[in-house]
C-alpha atoms as a PDB file:
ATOM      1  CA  UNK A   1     122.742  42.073  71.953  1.00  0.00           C
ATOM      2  CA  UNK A   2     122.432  45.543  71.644  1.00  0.00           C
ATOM      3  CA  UNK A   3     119.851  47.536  74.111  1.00  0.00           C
ATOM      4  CA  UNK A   4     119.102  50.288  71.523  1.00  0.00           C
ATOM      5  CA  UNK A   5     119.870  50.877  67.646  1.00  0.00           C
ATOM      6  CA  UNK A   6     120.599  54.483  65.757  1.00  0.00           C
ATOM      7  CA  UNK A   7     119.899  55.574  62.320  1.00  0.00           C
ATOM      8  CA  UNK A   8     121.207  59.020  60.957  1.00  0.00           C
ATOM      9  CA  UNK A   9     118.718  60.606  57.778  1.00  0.00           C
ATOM     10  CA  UNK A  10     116.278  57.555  58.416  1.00  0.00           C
ATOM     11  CA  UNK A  11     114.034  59.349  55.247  1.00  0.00           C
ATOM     12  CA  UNK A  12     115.173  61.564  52.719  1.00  0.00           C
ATOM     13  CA  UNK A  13     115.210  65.470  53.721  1.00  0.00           C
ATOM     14  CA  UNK A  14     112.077  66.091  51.458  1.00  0.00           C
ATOM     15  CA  UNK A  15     110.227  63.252  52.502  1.00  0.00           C
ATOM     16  CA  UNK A  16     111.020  63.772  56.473  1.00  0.00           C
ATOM     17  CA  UNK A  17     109.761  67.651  55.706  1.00  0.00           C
ATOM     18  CA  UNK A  18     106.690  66.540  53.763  1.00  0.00           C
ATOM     19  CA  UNK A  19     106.199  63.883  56.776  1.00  0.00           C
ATOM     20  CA  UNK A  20     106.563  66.415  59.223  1.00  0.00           C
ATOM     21  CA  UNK A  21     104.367  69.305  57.543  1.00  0.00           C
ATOM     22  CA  UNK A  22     101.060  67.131  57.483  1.00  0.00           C
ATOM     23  CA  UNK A  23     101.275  65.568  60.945  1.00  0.00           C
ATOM     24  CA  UNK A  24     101.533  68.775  62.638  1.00  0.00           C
ATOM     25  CA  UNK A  25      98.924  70.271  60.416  1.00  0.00           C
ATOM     26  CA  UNK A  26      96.537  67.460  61.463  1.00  0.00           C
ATOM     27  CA  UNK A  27      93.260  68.201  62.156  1.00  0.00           C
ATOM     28  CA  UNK A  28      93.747  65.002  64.970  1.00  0.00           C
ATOM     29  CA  UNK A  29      96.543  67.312  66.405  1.00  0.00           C
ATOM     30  CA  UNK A  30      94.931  67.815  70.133  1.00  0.00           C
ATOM     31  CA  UNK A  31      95.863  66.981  73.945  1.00  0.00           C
ATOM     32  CA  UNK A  32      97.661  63.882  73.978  1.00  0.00           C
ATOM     33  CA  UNK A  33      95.498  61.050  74.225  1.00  0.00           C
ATOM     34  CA  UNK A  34      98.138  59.205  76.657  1.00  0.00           C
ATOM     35  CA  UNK A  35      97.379  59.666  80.412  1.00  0.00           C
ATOM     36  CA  UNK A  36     100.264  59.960  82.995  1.00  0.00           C
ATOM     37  CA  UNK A  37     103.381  61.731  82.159  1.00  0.00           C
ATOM     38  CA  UNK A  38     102.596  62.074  78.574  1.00  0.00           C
ATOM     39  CA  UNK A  39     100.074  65.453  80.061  1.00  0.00           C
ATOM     40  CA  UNK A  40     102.131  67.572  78.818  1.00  0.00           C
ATOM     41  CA  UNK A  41     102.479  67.017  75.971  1.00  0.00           C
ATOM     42  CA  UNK A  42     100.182  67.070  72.383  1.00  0.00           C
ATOM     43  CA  UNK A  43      99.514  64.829  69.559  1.00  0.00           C
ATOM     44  CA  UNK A  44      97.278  61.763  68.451  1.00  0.00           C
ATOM     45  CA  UNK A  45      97.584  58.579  68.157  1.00  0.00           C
ATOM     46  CA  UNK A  46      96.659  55.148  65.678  1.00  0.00           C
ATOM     47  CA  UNK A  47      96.014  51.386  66.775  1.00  0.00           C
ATOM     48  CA  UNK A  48      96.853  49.191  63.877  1.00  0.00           C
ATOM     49  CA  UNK A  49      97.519  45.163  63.334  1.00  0.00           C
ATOM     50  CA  UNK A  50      99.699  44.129  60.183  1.00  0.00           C
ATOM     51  CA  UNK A  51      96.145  43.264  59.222  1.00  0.00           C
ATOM     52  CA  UNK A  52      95.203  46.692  59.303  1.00  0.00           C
ATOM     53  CA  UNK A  53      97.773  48.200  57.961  1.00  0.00           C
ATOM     54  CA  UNK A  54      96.583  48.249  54.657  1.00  0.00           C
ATOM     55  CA  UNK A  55      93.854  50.473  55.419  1.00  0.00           C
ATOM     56  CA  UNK A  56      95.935  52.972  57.686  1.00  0.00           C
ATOM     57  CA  UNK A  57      97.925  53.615  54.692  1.00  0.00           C
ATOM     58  CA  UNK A  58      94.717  54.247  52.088  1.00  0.00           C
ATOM     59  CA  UNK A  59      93.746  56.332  55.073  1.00  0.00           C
ATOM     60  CA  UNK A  60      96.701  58.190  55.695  1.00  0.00           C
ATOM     61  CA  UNK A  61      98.944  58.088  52.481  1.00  0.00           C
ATOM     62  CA  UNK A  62     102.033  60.492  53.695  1.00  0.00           C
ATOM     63  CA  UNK A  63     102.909  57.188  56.550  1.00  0.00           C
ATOM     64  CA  UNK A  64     103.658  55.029  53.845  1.00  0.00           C
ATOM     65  CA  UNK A  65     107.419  55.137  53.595  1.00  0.00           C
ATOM     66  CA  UNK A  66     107.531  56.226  57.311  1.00  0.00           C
ATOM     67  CA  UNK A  67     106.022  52.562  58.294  1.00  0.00           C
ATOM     68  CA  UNK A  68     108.308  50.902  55.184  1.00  0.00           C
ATOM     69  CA  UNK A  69     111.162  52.260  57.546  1.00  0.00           C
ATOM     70  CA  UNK A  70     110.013  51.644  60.571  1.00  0.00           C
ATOM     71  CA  UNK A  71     108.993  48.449  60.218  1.00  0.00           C
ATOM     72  CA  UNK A  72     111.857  46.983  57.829  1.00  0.00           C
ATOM     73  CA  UNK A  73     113.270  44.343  60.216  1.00  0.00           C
ATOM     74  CA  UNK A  74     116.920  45.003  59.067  1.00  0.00           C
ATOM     75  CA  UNK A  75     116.589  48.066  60.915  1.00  0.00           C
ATOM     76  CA  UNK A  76     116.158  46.277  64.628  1.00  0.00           C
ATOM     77  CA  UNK A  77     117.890  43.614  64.175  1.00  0.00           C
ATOM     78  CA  UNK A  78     121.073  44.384  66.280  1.00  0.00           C
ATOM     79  CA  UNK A  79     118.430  44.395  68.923  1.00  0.00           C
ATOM     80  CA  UNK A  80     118.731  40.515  68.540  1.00  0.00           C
ATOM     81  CA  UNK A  81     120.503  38.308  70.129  1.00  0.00           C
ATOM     82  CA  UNK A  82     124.202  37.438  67.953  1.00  0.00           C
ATOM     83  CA  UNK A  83     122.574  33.916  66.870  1.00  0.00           C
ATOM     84  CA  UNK A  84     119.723  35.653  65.254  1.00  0.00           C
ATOM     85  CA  UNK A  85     121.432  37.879  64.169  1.00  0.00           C
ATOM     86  CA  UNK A  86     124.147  35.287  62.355  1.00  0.00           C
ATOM     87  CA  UNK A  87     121.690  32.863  61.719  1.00  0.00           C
ATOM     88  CA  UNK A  88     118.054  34.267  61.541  1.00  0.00           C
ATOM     89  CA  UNK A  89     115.289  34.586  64.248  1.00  0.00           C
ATOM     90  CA  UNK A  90     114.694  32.004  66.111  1.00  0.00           C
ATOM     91  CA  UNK A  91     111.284  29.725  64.618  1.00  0.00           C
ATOM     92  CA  UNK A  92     109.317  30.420  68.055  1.00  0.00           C
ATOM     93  CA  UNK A  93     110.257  34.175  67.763  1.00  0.00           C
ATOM     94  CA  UNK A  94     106.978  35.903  66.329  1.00  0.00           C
ATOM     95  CA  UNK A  95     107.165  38.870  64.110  1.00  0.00           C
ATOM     96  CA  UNK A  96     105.688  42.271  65.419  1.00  0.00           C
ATOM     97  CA  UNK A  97     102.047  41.931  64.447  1.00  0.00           C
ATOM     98  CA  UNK A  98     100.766  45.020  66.554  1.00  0.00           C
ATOM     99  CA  UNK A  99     101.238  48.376  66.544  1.00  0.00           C
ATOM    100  CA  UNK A 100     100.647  51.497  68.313  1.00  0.00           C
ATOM    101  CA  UNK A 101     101.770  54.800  66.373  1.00  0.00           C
ATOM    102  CA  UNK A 102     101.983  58.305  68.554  1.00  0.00           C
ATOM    103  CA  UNK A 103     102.800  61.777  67.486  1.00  0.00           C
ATOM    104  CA  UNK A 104     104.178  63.536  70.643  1.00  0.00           C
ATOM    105  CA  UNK A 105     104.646  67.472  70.233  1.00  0.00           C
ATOM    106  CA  UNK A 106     106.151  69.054  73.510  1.00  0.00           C
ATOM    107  CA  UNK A 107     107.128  72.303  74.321  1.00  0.00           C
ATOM    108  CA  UNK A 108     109.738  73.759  75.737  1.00  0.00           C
ATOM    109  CA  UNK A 109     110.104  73.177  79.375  1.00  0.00           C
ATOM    110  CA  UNK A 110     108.068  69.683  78.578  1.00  0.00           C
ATOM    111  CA  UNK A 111     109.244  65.977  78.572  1.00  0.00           C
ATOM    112  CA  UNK A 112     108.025  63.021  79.653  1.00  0.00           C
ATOM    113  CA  UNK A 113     108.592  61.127  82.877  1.00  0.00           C
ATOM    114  CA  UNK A 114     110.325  57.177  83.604  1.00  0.00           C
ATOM    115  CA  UNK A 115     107.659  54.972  81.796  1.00  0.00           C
ATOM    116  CA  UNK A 116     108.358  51.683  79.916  1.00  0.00           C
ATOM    117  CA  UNK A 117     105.958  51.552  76.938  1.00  0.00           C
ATOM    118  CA  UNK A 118     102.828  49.301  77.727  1.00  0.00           C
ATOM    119  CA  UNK A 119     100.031  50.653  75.701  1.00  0.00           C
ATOM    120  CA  UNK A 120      98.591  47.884  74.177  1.00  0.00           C
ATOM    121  CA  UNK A 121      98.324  45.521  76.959  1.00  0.00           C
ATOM    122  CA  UNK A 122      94.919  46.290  78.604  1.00  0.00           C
ATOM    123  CA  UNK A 123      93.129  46.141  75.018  1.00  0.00           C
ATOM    124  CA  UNK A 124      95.205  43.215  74.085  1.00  0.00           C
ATOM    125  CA  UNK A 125      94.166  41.290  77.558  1.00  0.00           C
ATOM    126  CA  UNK A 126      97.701  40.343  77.995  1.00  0.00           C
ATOM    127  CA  UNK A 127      99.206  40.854  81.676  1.00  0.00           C
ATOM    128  CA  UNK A 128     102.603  42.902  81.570  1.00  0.00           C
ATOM    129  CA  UNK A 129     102.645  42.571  77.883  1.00  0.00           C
ATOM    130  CA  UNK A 130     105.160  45.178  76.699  1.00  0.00           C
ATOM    131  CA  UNK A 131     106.326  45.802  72.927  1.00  0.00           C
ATOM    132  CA  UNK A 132     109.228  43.284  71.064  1.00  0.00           C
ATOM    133  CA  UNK A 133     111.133  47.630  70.533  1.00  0.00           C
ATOM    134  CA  UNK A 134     110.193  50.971  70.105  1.00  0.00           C
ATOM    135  CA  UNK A 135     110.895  52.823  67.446  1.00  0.00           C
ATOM    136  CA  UNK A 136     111.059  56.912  67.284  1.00  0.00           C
ATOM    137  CA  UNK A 137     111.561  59.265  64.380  1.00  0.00           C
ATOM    138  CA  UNK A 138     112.660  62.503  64.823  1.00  0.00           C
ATOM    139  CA  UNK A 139     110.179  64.998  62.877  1.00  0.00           C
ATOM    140  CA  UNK A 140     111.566  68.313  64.253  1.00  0.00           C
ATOM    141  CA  UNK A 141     114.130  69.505  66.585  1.00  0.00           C
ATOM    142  CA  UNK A 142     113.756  73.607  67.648  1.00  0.00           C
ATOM    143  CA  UNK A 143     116.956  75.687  66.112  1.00  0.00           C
ATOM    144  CA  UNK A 144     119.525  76.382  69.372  1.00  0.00           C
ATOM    145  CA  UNK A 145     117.118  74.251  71.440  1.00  0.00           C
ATOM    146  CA  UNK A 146     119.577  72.573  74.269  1.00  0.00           C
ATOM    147  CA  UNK A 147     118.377  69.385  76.163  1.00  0.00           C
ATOM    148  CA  UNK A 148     115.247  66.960  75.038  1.00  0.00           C
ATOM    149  CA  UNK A 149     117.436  63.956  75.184  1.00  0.00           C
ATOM    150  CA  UNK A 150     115.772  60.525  75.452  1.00  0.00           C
ATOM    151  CA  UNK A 151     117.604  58.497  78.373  1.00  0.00           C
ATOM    152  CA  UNK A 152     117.539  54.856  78.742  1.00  0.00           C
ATOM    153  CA  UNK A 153     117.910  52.718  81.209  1.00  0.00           C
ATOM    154  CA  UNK A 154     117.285  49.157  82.586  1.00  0.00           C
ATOM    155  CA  UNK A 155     116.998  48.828  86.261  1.00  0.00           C
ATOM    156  CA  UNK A 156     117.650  52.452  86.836  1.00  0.00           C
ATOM    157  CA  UNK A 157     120.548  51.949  85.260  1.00  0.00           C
ATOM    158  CA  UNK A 158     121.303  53.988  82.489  1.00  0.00           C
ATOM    159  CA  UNK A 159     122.285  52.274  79.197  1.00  0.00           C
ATOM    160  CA  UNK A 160     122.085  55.512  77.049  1.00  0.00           C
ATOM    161  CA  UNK A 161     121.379  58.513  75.735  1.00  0.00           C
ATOM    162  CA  UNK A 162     119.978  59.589  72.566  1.00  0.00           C
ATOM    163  CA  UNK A 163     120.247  63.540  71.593  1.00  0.00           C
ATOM    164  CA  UNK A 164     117.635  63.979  69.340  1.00  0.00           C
ATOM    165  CA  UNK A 165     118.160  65.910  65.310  1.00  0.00           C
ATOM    166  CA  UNK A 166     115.691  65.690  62.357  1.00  0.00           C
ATOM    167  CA  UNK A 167     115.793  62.457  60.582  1.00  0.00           C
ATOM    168  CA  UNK A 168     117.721  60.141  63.409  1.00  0.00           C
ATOM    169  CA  UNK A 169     115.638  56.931  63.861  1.00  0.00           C
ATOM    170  CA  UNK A 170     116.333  55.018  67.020  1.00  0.00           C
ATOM    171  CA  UNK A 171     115.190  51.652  67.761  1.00  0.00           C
ATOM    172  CA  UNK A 172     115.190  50.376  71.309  1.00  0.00           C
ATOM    173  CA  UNK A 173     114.153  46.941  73.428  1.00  0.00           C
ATOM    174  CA  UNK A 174     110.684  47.361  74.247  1.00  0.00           C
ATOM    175  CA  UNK A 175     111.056  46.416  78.094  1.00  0.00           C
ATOM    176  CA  UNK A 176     113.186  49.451  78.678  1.00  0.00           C
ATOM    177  CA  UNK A 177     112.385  52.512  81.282  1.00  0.00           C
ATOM    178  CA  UNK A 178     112.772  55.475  79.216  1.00  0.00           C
ATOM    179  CA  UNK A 179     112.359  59.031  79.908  1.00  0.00           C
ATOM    180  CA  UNK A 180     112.236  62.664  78.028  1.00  0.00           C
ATOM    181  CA  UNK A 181     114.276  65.246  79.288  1.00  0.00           C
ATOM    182  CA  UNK A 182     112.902  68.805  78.835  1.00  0.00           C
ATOM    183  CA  UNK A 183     114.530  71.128  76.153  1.00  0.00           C
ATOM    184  CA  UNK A 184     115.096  74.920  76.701  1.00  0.00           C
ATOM    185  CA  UNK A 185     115.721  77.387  74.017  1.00  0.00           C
ATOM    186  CA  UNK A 186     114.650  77.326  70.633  1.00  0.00           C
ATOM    187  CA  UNK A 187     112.461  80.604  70.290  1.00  0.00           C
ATOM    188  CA  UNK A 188     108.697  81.098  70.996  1.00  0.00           C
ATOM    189  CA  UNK A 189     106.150  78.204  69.855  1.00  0.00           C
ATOM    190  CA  UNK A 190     108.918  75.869  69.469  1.00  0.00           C
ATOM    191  CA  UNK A 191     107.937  71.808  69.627  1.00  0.00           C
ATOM    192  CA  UNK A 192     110.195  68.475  69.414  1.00  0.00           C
ATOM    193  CA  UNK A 193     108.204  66.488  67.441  1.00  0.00           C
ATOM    194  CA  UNK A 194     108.730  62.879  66.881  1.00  0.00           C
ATOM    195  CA  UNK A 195     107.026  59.730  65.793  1.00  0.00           C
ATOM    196  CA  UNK A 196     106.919  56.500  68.372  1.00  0.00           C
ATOM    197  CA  UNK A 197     106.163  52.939  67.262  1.00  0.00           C
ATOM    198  CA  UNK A 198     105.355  50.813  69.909  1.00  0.00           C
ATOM    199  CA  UNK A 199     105.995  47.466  68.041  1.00  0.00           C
ATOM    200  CA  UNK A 200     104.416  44.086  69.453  1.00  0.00           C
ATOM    201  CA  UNK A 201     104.195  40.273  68.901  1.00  0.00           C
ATOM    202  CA  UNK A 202     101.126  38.663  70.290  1.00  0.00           C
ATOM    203  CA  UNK A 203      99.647  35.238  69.705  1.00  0.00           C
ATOM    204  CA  UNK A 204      96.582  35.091  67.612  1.00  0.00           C
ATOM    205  CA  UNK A 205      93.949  34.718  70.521  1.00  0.00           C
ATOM    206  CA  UNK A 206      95.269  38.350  71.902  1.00  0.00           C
ATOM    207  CA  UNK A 207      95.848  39.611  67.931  1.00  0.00           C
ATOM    208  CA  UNK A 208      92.160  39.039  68.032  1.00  0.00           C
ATOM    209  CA  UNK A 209      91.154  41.540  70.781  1.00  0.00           C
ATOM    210  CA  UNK A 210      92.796  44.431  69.025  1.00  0.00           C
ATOM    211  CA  UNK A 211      91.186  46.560  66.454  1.00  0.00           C
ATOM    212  CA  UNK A 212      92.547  46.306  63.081  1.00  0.00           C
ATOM    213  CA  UNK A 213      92.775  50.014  62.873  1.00  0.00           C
ATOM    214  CA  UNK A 214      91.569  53.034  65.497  1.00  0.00           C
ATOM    215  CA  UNK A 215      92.421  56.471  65.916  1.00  0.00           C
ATOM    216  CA  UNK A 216      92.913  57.532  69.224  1.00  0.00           C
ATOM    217  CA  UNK A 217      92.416  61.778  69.017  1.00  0.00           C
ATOM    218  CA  UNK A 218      90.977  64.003  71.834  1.00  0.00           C
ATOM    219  CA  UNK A 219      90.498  66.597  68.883  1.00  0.00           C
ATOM    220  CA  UNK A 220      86.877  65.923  69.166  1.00  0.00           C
ATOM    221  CA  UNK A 221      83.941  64.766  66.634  1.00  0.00           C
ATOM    222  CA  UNK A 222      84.397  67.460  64.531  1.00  0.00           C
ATOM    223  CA  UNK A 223      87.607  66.493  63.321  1.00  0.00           C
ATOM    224  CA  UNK A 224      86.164  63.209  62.986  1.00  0.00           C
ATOM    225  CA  UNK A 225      83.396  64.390  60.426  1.00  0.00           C
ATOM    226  CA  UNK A 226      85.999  67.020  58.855  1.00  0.00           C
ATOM    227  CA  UNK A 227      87.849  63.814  58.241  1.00  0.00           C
ATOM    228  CA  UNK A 228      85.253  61.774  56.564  1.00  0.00           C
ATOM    229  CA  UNK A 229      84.216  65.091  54.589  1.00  0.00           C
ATOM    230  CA  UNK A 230      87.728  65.531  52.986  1.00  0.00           C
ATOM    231  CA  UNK A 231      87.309  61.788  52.403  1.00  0.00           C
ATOM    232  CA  UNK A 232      84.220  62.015  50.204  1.00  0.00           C
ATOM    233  CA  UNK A 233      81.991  60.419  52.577  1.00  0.00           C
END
């Protein structure tokens, strides 16, 4: 069973640049709406159940081969045990059913500290629930930019690194402590910008709780209302 799963030019160069070139263009784009040692750094963020899902993707179009990637199981399953993997998931394993989608822009200098992903558990009512993997997308990595690597570890120990480049889609257990080291270089106004799936399983009674879709933006109401304007509402 492997802790964490790599894959190089996880969308095609056109697609990852047309991906790119509307998230950061967002009109959500504001201070990151995680607290603690995502401060630092910029973004948005969208709550989502495979129930809501459909109307993410009317909403927002451009994620629709990004979550087809993401969310194709082939792509996590080394994260399973050998058995699975041989002979399928086991009957009692559930499916991810929940989801939690973050853009997170930092600059240079920026990263975020040891965290293991847990974002849906207060909403979800669900003590120490923590996501089945996580799954990140490179977007954009700064030209000459050294650093920004994404370090794993379990039990302080660590059990990898990942060096981040446009494209690279990593998928890793969900109960990991991770951490994002700060990059230097890479000229002025330069971001690392990547895409994280939290990706969880919950039973229907905590399914329930959840929204079926929610943006989570500090941009303000106006982007709201610019939103539903471009929207013909």
């Amino acid at each position: 069973m492997s802790e964490y799963v790599t894959h190089r030019d996880a969308l095609p160069e056109a697609a990852l640049e047309a991906l790119r070139g509307t998230l950061l263009s967002s009109r959500f784009v504001a201070r990151s709406p995680l607290m603690g040692t995502f401060q630092s750094s910029r973004g948005f963020a969208l709550i989502f159940t495979e129930a809501g899902r459909p109307t993410l993707e009317e909403r927002f179009p451009f994620l629709r081969d990004y979550l087809a990637r993401v969310l194709e199981p082939t792509g996590w399953r080394g994260l399973l045990p050998w058995r699975e993997r041989l002979f399928g998931p086991k009957p009692e394993r559930r499916a991810p059913n929940a989801f939690y989608v973050n853009l997170l822009l930092l600059e240079a200098g920026r990263g975020v500290g040891r965290h293991i992903d847990a974002t849906l558990q207060e909403p979800s009512g669900v003590p120490g629930a923590t996501p089945e993997h996580v799954s990140v997308l490179y977007l954009s990595v700064p030209e000459g930019a050294k650093g920004g690597a994404l370090v794993l570890s379990r039990e302080r120990l660590s059990v990898g690194e990942v060096h981040p480049r446009p494209g690279l889609l990593v998928h890793f257990r969900g109960d990991l402590t991770h951490e994002v080291r700060p990059f230097t270089g890479g000229g002025d106004n330069a971001l690392r910008a990547s895409l994280v799936c939290e990706q969880y399983a919950f039973a229907p009674e905590a399914l329930a709780r959840l929204p079926a879709f929610r943006i989570q933006s500090k941009a303000g109401f106006a982007a709201y209302l610019e939103d539903h304007r471009a929207r013909g509402g």
